[in-house]
PDB file of N, CA and C in Angstrom:
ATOM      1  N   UNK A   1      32.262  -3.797  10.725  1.00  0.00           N
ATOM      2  CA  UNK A   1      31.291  -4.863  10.515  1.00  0.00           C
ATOM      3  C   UNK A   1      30.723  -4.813   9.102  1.00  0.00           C
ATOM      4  N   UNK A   2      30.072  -3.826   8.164  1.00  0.00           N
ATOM      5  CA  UNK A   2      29.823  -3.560   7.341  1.00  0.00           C
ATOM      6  C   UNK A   2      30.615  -4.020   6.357  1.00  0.00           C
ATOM      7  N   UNK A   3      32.215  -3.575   6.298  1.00  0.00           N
ATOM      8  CA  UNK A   3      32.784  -4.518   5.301  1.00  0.00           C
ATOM      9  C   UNK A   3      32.770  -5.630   5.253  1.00  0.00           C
ATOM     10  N   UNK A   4      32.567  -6.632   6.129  1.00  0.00           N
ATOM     11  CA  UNK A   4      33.067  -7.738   5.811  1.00  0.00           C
ATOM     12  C   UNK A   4      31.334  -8.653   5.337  1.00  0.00           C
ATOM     13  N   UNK A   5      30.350  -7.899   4.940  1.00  0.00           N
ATOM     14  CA  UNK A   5      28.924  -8.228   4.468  1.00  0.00           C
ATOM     15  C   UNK A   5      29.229  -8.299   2.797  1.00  0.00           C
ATOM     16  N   UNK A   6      28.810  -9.567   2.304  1.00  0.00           N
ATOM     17  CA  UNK A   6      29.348 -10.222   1.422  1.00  0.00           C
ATOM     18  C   UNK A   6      27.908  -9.522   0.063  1.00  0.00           C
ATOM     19  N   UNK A   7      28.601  -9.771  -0.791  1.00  0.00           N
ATOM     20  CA  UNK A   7      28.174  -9.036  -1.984  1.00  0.00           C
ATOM     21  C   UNK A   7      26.468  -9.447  -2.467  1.00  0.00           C
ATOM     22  N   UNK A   8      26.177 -10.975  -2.222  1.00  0.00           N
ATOM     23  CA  UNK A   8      24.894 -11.249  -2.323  1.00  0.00           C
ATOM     24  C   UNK A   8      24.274 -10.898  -1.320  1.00  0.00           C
ATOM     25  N   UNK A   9      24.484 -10.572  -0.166  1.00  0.00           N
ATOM     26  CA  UNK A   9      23.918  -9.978   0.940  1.00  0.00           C
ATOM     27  C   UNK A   9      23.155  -8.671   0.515  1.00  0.00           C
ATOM     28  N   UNK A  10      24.192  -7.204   0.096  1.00  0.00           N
ATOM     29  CA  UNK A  10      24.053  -6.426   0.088  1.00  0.00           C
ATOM     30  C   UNK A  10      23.104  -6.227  -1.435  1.00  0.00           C
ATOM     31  N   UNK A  11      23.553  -6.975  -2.201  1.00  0.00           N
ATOM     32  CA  UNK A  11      22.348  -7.050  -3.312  1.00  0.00           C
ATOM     33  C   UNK A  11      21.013  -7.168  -2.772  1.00  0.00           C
ATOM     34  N   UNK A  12      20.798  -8.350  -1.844  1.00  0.00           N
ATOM     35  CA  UNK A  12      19.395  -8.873  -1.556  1.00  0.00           C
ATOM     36  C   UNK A  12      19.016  -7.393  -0.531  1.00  0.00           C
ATOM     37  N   UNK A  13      19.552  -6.817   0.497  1.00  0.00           N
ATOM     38  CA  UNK A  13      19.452  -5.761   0.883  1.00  0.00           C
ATOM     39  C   UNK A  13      18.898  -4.649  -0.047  1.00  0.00           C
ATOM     40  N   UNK A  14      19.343  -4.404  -0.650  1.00  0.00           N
ATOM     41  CA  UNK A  14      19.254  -3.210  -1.913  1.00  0.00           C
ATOM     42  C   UNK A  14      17.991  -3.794  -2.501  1.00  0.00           C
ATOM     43  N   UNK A  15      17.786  -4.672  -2.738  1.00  0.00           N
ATOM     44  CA  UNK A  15      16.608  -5.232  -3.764  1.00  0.00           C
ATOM     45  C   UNK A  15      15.415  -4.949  -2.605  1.00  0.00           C
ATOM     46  N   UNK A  16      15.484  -5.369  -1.248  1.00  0.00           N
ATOM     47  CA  UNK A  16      14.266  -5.004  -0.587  1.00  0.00           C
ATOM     48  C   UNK A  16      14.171  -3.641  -0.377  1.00  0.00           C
ATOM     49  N   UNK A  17      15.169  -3.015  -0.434  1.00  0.00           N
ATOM     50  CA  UNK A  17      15.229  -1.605  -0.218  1.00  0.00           C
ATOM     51  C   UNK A  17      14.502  -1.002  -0.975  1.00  0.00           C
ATOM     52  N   UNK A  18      15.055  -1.413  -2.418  1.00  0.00           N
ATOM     53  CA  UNK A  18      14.052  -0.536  -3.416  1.00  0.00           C
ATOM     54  C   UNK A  18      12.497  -0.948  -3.351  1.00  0.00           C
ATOM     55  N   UNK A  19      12.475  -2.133  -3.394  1.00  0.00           N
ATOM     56  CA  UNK A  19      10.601  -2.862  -3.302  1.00  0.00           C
ATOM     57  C   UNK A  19       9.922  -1.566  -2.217  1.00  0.00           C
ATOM     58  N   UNK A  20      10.795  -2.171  -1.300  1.00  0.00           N
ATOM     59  CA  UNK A  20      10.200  -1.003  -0.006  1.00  0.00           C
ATOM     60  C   UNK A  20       9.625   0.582  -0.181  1.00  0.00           C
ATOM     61  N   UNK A  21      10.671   1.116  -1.170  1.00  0.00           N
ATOM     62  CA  UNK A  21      10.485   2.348  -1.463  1.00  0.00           C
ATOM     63  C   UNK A  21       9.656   2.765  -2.714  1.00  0.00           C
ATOM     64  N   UNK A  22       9.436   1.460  -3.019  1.00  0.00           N
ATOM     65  CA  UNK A  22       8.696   1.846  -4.723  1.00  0.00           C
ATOM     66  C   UNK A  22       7.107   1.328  -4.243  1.00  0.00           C
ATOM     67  N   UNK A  23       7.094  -0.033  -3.429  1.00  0.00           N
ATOM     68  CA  UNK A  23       5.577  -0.335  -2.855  1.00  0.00           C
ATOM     69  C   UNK A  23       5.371   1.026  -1.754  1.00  0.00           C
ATOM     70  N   UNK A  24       6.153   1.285  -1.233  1.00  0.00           N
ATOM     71  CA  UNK A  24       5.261   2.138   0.311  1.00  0.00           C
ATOM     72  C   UNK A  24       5.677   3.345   0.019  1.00  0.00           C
ATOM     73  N   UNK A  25       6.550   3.558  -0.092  1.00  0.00           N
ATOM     74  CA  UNK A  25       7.219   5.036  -0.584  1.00  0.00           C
ATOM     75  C   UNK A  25       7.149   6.134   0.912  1.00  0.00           C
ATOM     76  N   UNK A  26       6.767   7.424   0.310  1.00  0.00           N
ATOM     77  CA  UNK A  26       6.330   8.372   1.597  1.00  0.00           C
ATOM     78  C   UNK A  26       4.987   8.007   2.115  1.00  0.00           C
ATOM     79  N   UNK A  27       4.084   7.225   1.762  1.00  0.00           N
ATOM     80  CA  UNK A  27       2.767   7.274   2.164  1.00  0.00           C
ATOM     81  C   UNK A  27       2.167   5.763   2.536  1.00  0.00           C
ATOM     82  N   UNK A  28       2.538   5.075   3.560  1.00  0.00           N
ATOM     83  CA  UNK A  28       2.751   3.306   3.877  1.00  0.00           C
ATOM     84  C   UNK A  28       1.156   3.404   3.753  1.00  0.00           C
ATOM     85  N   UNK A  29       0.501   4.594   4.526  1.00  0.00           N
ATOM     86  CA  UNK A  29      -1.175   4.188   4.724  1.00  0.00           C
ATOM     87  C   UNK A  29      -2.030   3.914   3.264  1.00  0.00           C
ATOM     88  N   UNK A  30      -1.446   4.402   2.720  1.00  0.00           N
ATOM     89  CA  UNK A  30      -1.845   4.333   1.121  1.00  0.00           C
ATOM     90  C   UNK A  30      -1.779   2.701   0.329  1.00  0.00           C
ATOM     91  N   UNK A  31      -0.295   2.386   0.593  1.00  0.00           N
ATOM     92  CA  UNK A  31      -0.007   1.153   0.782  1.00  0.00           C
ATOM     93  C   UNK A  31      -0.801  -0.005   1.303  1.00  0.00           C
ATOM     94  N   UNK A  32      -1.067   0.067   2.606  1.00  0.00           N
ATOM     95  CA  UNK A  32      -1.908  -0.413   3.141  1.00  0.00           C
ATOM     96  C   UNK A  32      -3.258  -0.434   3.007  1.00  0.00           C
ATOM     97  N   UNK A  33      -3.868   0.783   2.808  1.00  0.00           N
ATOM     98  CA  UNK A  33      -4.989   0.529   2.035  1.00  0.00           C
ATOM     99  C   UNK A  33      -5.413  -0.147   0.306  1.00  0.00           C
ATOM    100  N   UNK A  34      -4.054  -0.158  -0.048  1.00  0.00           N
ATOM    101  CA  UNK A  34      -4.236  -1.047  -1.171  1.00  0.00           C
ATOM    102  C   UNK A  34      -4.760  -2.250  -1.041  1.00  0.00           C
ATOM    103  N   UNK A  35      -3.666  -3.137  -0.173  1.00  0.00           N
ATOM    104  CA  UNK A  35      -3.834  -4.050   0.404  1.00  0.00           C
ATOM    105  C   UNK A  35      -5.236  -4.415   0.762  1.00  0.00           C
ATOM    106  N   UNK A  36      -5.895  -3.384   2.064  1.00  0.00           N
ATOM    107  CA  UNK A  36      -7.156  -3.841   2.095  1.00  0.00           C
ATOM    108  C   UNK A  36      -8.200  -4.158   0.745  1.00  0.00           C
ATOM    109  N   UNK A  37      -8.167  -3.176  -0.225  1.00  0.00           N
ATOM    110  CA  UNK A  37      -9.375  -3.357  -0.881  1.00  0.00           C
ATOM    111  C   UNK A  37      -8.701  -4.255  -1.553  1.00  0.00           C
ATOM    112  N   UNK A  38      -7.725  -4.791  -2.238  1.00  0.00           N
ATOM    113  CA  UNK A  38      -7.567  -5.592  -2.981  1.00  0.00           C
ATOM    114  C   UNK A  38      -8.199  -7.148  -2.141  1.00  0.00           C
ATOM    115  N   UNK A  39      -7.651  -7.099  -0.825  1.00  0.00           N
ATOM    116  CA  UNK A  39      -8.365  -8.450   0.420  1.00  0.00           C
ATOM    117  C   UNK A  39     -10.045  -8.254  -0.596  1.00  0.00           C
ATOM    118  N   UNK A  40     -10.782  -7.318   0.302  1.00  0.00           N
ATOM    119  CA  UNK A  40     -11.666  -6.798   0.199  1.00  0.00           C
ATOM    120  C   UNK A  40     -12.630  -7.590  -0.824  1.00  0.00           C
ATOM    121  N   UNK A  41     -11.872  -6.792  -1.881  1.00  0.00           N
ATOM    122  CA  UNK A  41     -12.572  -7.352  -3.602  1.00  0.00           C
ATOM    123  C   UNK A  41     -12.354  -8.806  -3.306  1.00  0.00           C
ATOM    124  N   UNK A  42     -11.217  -9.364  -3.014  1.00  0.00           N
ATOM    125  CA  UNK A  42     -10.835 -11.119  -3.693  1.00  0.00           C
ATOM    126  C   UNK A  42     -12.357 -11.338  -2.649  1.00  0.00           C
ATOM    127  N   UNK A  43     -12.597 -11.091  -1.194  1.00  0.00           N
ATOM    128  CA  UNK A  43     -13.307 -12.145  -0.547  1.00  0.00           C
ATOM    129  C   UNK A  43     -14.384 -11.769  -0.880  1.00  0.00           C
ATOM    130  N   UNK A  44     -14.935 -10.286  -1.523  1.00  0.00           N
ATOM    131  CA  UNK A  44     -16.154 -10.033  -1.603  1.00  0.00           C
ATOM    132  C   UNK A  44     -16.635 -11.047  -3.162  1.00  0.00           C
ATOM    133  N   UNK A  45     -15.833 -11.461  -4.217  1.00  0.00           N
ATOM    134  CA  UNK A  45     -16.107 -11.964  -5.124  1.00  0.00           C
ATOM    135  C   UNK A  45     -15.704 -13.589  -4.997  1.00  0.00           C
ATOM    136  N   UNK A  46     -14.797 -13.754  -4.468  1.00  0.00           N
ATOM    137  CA  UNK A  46     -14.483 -15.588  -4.730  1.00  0.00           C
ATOM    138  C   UNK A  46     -15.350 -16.096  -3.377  1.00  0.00           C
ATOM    139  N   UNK A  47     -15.667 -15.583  -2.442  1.00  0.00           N
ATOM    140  CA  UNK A  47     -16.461 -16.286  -1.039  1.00  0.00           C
ATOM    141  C   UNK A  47     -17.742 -16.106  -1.435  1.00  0.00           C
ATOM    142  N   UNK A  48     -18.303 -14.882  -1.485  1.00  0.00           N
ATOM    143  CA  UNK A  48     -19.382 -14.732  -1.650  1.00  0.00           C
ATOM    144  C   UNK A  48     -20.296 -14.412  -2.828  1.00  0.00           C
ATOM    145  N   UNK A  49     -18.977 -14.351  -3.965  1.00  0.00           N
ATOM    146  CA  UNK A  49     -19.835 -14.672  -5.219  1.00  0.00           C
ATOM    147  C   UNK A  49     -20.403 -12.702  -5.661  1.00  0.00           C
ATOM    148  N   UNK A  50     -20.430 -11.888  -4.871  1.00  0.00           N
ATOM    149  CA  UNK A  50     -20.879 -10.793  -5.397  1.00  0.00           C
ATOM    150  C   UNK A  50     -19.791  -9.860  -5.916  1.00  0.00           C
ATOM    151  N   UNK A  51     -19.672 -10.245  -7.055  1.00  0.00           N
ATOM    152  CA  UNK A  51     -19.203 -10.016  -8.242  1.00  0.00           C
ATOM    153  C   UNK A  51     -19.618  -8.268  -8.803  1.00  0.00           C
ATOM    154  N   UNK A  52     -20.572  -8.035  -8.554  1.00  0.00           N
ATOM    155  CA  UNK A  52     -21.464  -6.012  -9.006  1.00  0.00           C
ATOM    156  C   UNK A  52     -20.809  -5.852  -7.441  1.00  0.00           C
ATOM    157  N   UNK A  53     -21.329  -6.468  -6.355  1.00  0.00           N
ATOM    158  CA  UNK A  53     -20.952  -5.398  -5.293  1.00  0.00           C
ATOM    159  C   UNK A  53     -19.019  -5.321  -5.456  1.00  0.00           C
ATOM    160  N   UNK A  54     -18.309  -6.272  -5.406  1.00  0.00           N
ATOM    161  CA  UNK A  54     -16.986  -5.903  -5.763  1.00  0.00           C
ATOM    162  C   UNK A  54     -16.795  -4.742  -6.574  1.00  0.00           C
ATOM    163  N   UNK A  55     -17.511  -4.657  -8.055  1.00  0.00           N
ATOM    164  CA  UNK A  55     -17.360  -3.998  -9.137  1.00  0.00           C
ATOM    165  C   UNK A  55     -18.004  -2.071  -8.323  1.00  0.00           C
ATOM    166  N   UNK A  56     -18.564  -1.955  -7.091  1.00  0.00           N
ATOM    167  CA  UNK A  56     -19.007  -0.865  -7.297  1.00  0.00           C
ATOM    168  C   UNK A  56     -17.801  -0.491  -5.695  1.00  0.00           C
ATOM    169  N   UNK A  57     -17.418  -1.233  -4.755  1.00  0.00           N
ATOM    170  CA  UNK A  57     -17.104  -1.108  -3.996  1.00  0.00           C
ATOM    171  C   UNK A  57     -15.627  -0.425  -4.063  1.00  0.00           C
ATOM    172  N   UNK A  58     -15.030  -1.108  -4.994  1.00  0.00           N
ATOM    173  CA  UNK A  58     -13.664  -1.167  -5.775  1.00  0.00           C
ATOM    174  C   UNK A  58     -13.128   0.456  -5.638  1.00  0.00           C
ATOM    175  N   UNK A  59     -14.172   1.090  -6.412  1.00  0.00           N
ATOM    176  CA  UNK A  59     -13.698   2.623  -6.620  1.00  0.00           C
ATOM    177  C   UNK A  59     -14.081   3.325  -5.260  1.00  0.00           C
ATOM    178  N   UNK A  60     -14.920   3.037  -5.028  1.00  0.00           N
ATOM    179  CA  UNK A  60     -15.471   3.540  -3.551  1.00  0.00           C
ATOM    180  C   UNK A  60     -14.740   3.472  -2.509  1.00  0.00           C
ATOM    181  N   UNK A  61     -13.836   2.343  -2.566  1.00  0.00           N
ATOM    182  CA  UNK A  61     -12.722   2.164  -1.415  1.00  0.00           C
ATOM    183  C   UNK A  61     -11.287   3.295  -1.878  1.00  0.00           C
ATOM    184  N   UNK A  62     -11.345   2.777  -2.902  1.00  0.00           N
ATOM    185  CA  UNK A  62     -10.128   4.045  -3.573  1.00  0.00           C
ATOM    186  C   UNK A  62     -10.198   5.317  -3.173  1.00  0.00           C
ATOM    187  N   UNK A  63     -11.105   5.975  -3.944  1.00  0.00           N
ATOM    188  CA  UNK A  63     -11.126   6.893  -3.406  1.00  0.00           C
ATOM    189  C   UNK A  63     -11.679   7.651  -2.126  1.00  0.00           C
ATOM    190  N   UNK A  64     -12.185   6.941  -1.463  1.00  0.00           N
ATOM    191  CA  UNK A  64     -12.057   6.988   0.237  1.00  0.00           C
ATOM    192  C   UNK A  64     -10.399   6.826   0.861  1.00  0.00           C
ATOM    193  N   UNK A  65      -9.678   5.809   0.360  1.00  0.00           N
ATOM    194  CA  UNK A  65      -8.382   5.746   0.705  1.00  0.00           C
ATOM    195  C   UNK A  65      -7.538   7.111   0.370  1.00  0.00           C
ATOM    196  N   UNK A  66      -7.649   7.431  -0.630  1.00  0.00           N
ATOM    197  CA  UNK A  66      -7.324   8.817  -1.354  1.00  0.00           C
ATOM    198  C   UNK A  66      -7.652  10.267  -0.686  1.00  0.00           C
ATOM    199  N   UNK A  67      -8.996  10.146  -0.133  1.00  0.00           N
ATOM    200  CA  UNK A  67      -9.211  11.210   0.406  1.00  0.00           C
ATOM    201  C   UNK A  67      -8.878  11.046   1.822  1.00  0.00           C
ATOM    202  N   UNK A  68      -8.661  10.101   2.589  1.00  0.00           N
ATOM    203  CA  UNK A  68      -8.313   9.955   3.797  1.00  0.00           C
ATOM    204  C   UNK A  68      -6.833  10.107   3.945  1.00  0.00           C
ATOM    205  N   UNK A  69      -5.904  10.107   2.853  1.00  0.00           N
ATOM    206  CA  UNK A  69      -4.523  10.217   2.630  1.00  0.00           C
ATOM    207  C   UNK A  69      -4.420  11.594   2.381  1.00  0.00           C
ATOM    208  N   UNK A  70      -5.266  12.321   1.719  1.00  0.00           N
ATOM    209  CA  UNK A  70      -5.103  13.807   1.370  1.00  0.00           C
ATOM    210  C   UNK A  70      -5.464  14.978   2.370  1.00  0.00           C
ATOM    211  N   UNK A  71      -6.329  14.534   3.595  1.00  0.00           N
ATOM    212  CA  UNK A  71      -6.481  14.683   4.804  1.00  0.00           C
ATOM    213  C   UNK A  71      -5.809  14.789   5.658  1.00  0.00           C
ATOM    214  N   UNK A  72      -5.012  13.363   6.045  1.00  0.00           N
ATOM    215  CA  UNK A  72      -3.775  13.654   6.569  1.00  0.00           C
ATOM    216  C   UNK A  72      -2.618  14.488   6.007  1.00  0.00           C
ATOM    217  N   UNK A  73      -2.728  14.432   4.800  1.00  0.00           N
ATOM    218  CA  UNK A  73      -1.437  15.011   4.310  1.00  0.00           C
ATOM    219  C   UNK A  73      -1.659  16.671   4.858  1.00  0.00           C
ATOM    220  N   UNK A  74      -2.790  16.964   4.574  1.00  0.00           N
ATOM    221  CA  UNK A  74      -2.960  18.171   4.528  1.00  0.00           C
ATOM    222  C   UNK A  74      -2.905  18.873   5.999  1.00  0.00           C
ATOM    223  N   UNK A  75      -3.752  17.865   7.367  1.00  0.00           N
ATOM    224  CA  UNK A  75      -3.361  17.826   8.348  1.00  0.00           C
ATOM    225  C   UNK A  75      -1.675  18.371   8.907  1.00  0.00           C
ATOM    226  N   UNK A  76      -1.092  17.544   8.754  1.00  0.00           N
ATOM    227  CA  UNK A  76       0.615  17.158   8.722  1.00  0.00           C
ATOM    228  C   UNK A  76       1.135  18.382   8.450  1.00  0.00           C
ATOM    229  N   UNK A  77       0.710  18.694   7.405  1.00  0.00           N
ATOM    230  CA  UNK A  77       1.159  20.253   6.707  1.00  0.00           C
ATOM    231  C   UNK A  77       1.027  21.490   7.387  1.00  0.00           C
ATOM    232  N   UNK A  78      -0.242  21.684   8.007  1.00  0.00           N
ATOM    233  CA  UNK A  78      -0.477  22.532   8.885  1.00  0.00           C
ATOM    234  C   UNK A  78      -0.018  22.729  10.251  1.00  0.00           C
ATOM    235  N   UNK A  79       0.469  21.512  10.705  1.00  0.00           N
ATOM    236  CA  UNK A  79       1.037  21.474  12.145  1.00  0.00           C
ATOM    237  C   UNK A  79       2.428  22.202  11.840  1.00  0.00           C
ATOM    238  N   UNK A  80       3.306  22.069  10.763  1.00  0.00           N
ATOM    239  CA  UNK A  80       4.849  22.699  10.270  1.00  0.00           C
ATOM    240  C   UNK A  80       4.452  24.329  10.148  1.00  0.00           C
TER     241      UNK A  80
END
């Protein structure tokens, strides 16, 4: 079956492949928390206009995401 998958196929394959592995990599929750604060910031500044609270929230979400990733990691580690 595999051979007969035609060459733009397997390009477009490969191209999500890599996105996949370069956006999420080993750590999707990380990923995902990007996602949120970036949501986060757009609605906290274009809906509601607070523009300082975006500006202080921003890092605050980061590195909460960061330490909640380094947690698990560290978790994970200990169970091996």
């Amino acid at each position: 079956m595999s051979k007969y998958v035609t060459a733009p196929l397997r390009l477009l394959k490969g191209f999500g492949r890599f996105w996949w592995d370069f956006l999420v990599g080993d750590t999707p929750e990380l990923f995902l928390a990007a996602l949120v604060i970036i949501g986060v910031t757009a609605l906290l500044s274009d809906v509601g206009h607070f523009n300082a609270a975006a500006v202080v929230l921003l890092p605050l979400m980061a590195v909460s995401a960061l330490a909640l990733s380094l947690a698990l990691a560290r978790r994970s580690s200990r169970k091996e």
